[in-house]
C-alpha atoms as a PDB file:
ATOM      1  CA  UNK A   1       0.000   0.000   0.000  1.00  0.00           C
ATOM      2  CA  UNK A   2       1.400   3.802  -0.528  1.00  0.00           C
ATOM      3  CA  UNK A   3       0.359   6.824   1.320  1.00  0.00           C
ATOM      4  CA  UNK A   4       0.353   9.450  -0.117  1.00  0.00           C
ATOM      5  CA  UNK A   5       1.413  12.994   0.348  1.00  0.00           C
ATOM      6  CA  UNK A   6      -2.277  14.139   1.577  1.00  0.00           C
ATOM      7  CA  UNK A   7      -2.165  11.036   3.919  1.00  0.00           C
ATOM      8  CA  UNK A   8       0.931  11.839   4.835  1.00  0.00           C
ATOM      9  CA  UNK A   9       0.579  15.659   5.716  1.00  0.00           C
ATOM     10  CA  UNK A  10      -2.476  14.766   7.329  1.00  0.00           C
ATOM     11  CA  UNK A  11      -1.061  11.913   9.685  1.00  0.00           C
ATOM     12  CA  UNK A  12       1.722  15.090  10.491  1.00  0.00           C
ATOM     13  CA  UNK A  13      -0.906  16.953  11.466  1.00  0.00           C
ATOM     14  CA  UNK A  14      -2.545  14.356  13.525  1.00  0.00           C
ATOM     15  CA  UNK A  15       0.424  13.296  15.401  1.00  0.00           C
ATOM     16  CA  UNK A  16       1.093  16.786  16.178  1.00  0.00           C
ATOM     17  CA  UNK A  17      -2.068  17.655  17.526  1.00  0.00           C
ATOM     18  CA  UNK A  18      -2.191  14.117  19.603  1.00  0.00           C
ATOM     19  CA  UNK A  19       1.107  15.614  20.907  1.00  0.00           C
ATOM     20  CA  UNK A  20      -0.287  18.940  21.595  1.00  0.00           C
ATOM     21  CA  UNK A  21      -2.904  17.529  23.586  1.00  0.00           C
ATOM     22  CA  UNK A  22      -0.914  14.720  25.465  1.00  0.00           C
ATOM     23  CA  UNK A  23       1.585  18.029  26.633  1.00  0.00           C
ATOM     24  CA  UNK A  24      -1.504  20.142  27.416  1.00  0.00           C
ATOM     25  CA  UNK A  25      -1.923  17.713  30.261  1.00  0.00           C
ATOM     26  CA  UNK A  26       1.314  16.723  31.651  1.00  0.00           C
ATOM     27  CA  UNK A  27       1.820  16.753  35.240  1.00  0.00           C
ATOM     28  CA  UNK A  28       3.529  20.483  35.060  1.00  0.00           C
ATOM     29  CA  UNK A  29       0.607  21.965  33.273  1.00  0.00           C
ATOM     30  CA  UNK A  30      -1.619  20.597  35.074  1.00  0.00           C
ATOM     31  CA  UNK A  31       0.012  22.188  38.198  1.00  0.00           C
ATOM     32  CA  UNK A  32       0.371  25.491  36.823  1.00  0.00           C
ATOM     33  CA  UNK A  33      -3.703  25.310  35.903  1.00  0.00           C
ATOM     34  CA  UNK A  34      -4.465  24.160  39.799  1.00  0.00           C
ATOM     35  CA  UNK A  35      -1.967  26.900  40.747  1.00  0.00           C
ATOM     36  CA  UNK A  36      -3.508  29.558  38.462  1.00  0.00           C
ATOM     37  CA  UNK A  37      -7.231  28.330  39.056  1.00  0.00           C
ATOM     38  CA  UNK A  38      -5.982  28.658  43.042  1.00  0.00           C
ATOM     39  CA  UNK A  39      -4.717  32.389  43.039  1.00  0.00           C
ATOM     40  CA  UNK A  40      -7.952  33.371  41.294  1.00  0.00           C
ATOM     41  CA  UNK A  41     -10.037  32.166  43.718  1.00  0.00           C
ATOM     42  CA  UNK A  42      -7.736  34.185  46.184  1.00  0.00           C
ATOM     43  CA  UNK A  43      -8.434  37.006  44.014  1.00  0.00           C
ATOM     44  CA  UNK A  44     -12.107  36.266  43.888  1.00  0.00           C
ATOM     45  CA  UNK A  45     -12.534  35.423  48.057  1.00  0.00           C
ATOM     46  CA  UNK A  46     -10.220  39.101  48.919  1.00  0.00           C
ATOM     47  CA  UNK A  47     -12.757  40.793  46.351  1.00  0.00           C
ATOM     48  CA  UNK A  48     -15.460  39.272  47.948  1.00  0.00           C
ATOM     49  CA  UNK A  49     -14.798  40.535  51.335  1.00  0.00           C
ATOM     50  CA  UNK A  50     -13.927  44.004  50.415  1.00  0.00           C
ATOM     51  CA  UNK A  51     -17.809  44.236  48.894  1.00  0.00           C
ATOM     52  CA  UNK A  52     -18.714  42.801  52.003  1.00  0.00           C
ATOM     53  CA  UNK A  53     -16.567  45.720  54.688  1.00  0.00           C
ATOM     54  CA  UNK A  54     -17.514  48.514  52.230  1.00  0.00           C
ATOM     55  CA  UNK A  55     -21.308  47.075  52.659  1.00  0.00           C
ATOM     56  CA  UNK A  56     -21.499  46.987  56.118  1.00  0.00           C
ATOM     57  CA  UNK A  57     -19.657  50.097  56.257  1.00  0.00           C
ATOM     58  CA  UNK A  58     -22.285  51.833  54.175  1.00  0.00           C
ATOM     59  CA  UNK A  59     -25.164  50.234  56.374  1.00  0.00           C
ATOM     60  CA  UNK A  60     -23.300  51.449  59.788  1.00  0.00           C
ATOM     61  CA  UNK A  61     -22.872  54.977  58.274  1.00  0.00           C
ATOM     62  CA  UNK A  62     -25.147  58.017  60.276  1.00  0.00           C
ATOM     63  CA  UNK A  63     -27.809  57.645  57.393  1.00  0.00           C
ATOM     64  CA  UNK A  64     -27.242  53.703  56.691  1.00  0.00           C
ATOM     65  CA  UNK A  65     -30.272  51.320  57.216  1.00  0.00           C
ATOM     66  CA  UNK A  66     -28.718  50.108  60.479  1.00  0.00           C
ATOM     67  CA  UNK A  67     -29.629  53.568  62.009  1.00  0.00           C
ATOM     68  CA  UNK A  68     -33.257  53.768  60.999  1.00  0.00           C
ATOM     69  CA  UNK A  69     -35.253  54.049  63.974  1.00  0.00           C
ATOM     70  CA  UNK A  70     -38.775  54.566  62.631  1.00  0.00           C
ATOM     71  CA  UNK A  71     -40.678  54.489  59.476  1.00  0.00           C
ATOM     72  CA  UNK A  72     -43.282  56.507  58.916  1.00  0.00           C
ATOM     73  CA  UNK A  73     -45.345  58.018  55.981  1.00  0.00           C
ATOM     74  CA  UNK A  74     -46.006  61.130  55.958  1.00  0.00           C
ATOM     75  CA  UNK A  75     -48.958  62.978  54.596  1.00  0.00           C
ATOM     76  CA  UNK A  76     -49.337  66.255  52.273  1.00  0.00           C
ATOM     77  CA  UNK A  77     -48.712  69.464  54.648  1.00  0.00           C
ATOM     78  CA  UNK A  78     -48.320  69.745  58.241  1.00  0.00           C
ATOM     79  CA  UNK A  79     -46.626  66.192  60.071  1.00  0.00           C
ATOM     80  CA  UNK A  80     -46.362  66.765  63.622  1.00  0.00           C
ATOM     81  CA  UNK A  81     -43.908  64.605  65.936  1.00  0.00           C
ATOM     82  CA  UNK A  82     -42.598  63.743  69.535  1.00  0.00           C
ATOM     83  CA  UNK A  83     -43.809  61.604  72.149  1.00  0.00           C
ATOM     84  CA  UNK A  84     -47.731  63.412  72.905  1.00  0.00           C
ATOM     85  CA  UNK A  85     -50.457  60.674  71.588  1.00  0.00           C
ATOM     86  CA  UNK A  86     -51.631  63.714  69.708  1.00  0.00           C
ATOM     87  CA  UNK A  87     -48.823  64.037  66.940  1.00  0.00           C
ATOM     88  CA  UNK A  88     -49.007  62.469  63.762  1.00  0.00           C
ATOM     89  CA  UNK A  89     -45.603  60.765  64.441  1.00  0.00           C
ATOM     90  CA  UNK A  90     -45.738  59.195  67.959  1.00  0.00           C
ATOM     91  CA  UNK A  91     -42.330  58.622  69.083  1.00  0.00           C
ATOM     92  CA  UNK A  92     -41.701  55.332  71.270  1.00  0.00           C
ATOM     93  CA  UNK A  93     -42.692  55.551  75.088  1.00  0.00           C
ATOM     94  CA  UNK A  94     -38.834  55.464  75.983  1.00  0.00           C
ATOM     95  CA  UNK A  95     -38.503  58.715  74.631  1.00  0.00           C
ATOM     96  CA  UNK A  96     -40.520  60.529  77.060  1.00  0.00           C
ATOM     97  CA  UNK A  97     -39.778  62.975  78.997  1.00  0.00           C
ATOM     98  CA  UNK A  98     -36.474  63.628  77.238  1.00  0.00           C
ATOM     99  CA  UNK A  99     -38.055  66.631  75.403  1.00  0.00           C
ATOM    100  CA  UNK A 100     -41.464  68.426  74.997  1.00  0.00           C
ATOM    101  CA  UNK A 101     -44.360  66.185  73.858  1.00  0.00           C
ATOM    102  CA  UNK A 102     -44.041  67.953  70.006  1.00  0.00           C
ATOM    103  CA  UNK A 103     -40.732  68.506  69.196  1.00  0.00           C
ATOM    104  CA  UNK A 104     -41.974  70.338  65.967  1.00  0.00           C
ATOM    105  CA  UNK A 105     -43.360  69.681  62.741  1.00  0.00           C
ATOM    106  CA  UNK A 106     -42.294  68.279  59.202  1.00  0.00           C
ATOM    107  CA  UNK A 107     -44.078  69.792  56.049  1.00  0.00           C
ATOM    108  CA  UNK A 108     -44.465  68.446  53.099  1.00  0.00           C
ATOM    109  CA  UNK A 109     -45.163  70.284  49.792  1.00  0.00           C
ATOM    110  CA  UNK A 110     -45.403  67.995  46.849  1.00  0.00           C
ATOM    111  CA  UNK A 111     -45.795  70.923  44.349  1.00  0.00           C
ATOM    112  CA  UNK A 112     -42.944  72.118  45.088  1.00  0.00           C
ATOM    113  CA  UNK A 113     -40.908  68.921  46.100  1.00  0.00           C
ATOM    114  CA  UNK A 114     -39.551  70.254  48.929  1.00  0.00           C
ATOM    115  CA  UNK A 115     -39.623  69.477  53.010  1.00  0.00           C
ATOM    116  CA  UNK A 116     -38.948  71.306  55.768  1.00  0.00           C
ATOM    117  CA  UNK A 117     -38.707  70.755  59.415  1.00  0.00           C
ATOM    118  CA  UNK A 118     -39.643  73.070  61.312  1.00  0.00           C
ATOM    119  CA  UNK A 119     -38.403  73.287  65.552  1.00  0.00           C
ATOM    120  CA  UNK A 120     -41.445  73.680  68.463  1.00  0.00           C
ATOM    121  CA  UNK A 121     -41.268  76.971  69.870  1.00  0.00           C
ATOM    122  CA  UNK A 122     -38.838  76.181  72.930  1.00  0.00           C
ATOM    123  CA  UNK A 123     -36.574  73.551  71.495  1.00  0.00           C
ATOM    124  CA  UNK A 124     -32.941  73.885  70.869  1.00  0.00           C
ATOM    125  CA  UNK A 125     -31.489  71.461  68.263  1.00  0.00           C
ATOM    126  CA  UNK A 126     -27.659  70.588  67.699  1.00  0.00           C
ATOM    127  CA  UNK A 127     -25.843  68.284  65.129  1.00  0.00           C
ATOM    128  CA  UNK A 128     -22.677  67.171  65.545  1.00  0.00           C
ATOM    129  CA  UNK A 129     -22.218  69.101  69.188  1.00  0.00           C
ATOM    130  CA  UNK A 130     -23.223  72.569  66.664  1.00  0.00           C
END
C-alpha cells in the first residue's frame, strides 16, 4: 500500500495535535492550571470581602439602614412629631420625657418637592455638638 502525500501531511498533522494535547496535560501543566485556578479564587474570596466591609460600612454609616429608627409616611402638609399621643408621628414611650411632647413639625409640599422641618417653639437642636 502507498500513502500518499495528503495522507501523509495529514497523519503530520494528527500526530502533532495528539502531541499537543498529550503536553496540554502533563503533570507540570496541570500544576500550573491548579496553581492559576488557586490564586484566582484568592483574588475572587479578597474581592469578595472588600464588597462585604464597604457594605457593612455603608449600612453602619449616620444615614445607613442600620440607624433607621422609625418608618413613617407622611402625609401632604403639616406632620407633627414627639412623644404626645396627639402628633401624627408618635415617638416610642422610651422617649418621654427627654423633650417636649411635640418637638416640631415636618411639612411636606409635593408641588414644590420640597420638606422642611420646622423646631417647636422652645426647642434647641444641635448636630454634631453645633
Amino acid at each position: 500500500m502507498k500513502i500518499t502525500v495528503i495522507q501523509k501531511f495529514l497523519m503530520l498533522i494528527l500526530s502533532v495535535g495528539c502531541g499537543t494535547v498529550l503536553a496540554a496535560s502533563t503533570p507540570a501543566k496541570v500544576g500550573e492550571k491548579k496553581a492559576a485556578a488557586k490564586q484566582l479564587d484568592l483574588e475572587y474570596i479578597a474581592d469578595l470581602e472588600g464588597w462585604r466591609e464597604r457594605v457593612e460600612q455603608s449600612l453602619r454609616r449616620d444615614n445607613g439602614w442600620l440607624t433607621l429608627a422609625g418608618r413613617f409616611v407622611m402625609k401632604e402638609g403639616v406632620n407633627t412629631f414627639g412623644t404626645g399621643a396627639d402628633n401624627d408621628i408618635v415617638f416610642p414611650a422610651q422617649l418621654n420625657g427627654v423633650g417636649p411632647a411635640r418637638l416640631g413639625s415636618i411639612v411636606v409640599n409635593g408641588k414644590d418637592k420640597s420638606v422642611t422641618l420646622k423646631l417647636a417653639d422652645g426647642t434647641t437642636w444641635t448636630a454634631d455638638g453645633k
